[in-house]
C-alpha atoms as a PDB file:
ATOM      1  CA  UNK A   1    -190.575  87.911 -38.774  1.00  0.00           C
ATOM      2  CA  UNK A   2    -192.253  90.984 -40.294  1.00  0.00           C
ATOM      3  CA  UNK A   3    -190.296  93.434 -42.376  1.00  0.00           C
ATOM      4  CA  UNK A   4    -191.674  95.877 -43.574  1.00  0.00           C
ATOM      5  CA  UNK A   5    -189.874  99.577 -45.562  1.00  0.00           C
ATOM      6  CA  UNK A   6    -190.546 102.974 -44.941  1.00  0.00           C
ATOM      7  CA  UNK A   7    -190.008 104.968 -47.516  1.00  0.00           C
ATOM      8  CA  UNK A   8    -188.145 107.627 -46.212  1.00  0.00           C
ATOM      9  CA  UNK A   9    -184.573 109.089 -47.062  1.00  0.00           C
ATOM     10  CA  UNK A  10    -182.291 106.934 -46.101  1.00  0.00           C
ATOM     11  CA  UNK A  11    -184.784 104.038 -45.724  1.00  0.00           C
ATOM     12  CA  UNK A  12    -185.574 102.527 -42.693  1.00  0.00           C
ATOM     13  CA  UNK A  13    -186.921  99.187 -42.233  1.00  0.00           C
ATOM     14  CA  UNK A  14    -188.582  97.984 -39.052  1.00  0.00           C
ATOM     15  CA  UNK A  15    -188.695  94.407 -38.380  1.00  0.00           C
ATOM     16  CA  UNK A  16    -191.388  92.839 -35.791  1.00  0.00           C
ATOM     17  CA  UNK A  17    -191.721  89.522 -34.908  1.00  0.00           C
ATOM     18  CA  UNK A  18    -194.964  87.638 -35.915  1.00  0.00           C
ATOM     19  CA  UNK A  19    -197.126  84.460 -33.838  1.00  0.00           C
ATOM     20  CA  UNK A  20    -194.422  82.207 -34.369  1.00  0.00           C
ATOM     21  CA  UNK A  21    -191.366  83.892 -34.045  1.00  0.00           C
ATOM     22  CA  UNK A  22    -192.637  85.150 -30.410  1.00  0.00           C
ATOM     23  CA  UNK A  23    -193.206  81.194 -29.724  1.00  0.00           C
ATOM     24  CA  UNK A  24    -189.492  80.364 -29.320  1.00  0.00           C
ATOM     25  CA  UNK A  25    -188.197  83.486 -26.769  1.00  0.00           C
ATOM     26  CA  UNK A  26    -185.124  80.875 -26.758  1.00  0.00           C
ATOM     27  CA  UNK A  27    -183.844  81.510 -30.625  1.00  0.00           C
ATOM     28  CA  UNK A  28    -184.881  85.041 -30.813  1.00  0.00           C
ATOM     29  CA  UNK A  29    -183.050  85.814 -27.156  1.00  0.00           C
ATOM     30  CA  UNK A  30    -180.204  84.102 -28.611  1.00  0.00           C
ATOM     31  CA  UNK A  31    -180.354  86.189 -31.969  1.00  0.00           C
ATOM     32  CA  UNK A  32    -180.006  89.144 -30.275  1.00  0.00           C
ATOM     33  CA  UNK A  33    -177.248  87.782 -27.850  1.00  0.00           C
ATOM     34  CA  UNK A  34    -174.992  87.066 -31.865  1.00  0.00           C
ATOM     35  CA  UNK A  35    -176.147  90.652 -33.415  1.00  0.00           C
ATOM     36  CA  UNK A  36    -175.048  92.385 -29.736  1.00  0.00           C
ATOM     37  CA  UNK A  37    -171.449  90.370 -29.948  1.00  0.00           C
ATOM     38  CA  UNK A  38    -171.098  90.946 -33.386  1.00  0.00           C
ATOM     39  CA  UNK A  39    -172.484  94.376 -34.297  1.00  0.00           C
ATOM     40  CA  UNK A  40    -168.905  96.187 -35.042  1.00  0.00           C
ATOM     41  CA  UNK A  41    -167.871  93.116 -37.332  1.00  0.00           C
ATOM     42  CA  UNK A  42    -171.667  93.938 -39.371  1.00  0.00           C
ATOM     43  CA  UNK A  43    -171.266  97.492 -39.800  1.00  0.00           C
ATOM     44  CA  UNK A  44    -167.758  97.351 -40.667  1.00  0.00           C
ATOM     45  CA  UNK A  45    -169.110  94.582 -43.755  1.00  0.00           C
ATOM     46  CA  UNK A  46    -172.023  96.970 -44.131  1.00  0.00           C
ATOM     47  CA  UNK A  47    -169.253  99.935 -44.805  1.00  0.00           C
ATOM     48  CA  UNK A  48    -167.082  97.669 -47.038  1.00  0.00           C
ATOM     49  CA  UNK A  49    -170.413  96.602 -49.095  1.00  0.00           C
ATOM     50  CA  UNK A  50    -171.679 100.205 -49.222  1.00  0.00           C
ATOM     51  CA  UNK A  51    -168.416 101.392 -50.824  1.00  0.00           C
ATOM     52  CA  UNK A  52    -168.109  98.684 -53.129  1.00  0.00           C
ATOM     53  CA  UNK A  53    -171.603  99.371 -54.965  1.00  0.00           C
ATOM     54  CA  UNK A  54    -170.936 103.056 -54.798  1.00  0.00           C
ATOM     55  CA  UNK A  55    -167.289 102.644 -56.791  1.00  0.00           C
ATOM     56  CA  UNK A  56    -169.100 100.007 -59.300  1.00  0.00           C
ATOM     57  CA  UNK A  57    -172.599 102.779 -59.671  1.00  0.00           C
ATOM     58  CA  UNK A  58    -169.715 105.397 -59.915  1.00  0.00           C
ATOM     59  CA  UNK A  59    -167.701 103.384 -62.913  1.00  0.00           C
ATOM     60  CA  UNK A  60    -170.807 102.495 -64.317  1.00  0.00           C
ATOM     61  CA  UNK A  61    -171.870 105.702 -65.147  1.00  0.00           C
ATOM     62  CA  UNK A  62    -168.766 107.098 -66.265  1.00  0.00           C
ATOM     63  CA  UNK A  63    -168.730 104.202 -68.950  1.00  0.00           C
ATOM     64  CA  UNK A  64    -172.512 104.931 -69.680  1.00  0.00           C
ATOM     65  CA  UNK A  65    -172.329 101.154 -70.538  1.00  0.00           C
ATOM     66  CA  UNK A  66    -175.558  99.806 -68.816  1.00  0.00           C
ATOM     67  CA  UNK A  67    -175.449  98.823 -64.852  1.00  0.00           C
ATOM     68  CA  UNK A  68    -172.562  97.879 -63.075  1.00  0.00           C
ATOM     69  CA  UNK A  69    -172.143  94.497 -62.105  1.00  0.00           C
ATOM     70  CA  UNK A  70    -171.623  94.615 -58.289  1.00  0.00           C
ATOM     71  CA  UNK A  71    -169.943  91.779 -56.345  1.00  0.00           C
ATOM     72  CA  UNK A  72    -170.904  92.334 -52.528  1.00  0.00           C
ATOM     73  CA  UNK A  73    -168.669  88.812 -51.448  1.00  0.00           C
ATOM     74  CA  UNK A  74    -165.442  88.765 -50.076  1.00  0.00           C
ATOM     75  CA  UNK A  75    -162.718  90.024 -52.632  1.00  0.00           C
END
């Protein structure tokens, strides 16, 4: 696979699949069948990541200690 950033506000990445990816239709068909079942479940982690580094950024610089350490696991 091919990733590759755009540099735009918020970023967007687009993601392309190279020679060998397009070789096995069978994974990448079944990739897409997972992200399609569990796309709520993904955002909602996205969401609970995103508001984790923004509370840890946010202590950080009210400290003005250095960076935060941010833990993106489970809690």
């Amino acid at each position: 696979m091919s990733r590759t950033v755009v540099p735009t506000a918020p970023v967007a990445v687009s993601c392309e699949l190279t020679g060998p990816g397009r070789s096995r239709p069978e994974m990448t068909r079944g990739l897409g069948t997972w992200a399609e079942g569990h796309a709520d479940e993904v955002l909602a982690d996205r969401e609970t990541c995103d508001t984790r580094v923004a509370r840890a950024t946010a202590r950080c610089r009210s400290r003005r200690r250095g960076p935060a350490v941010i833990t993106t696991g489970p809690t």
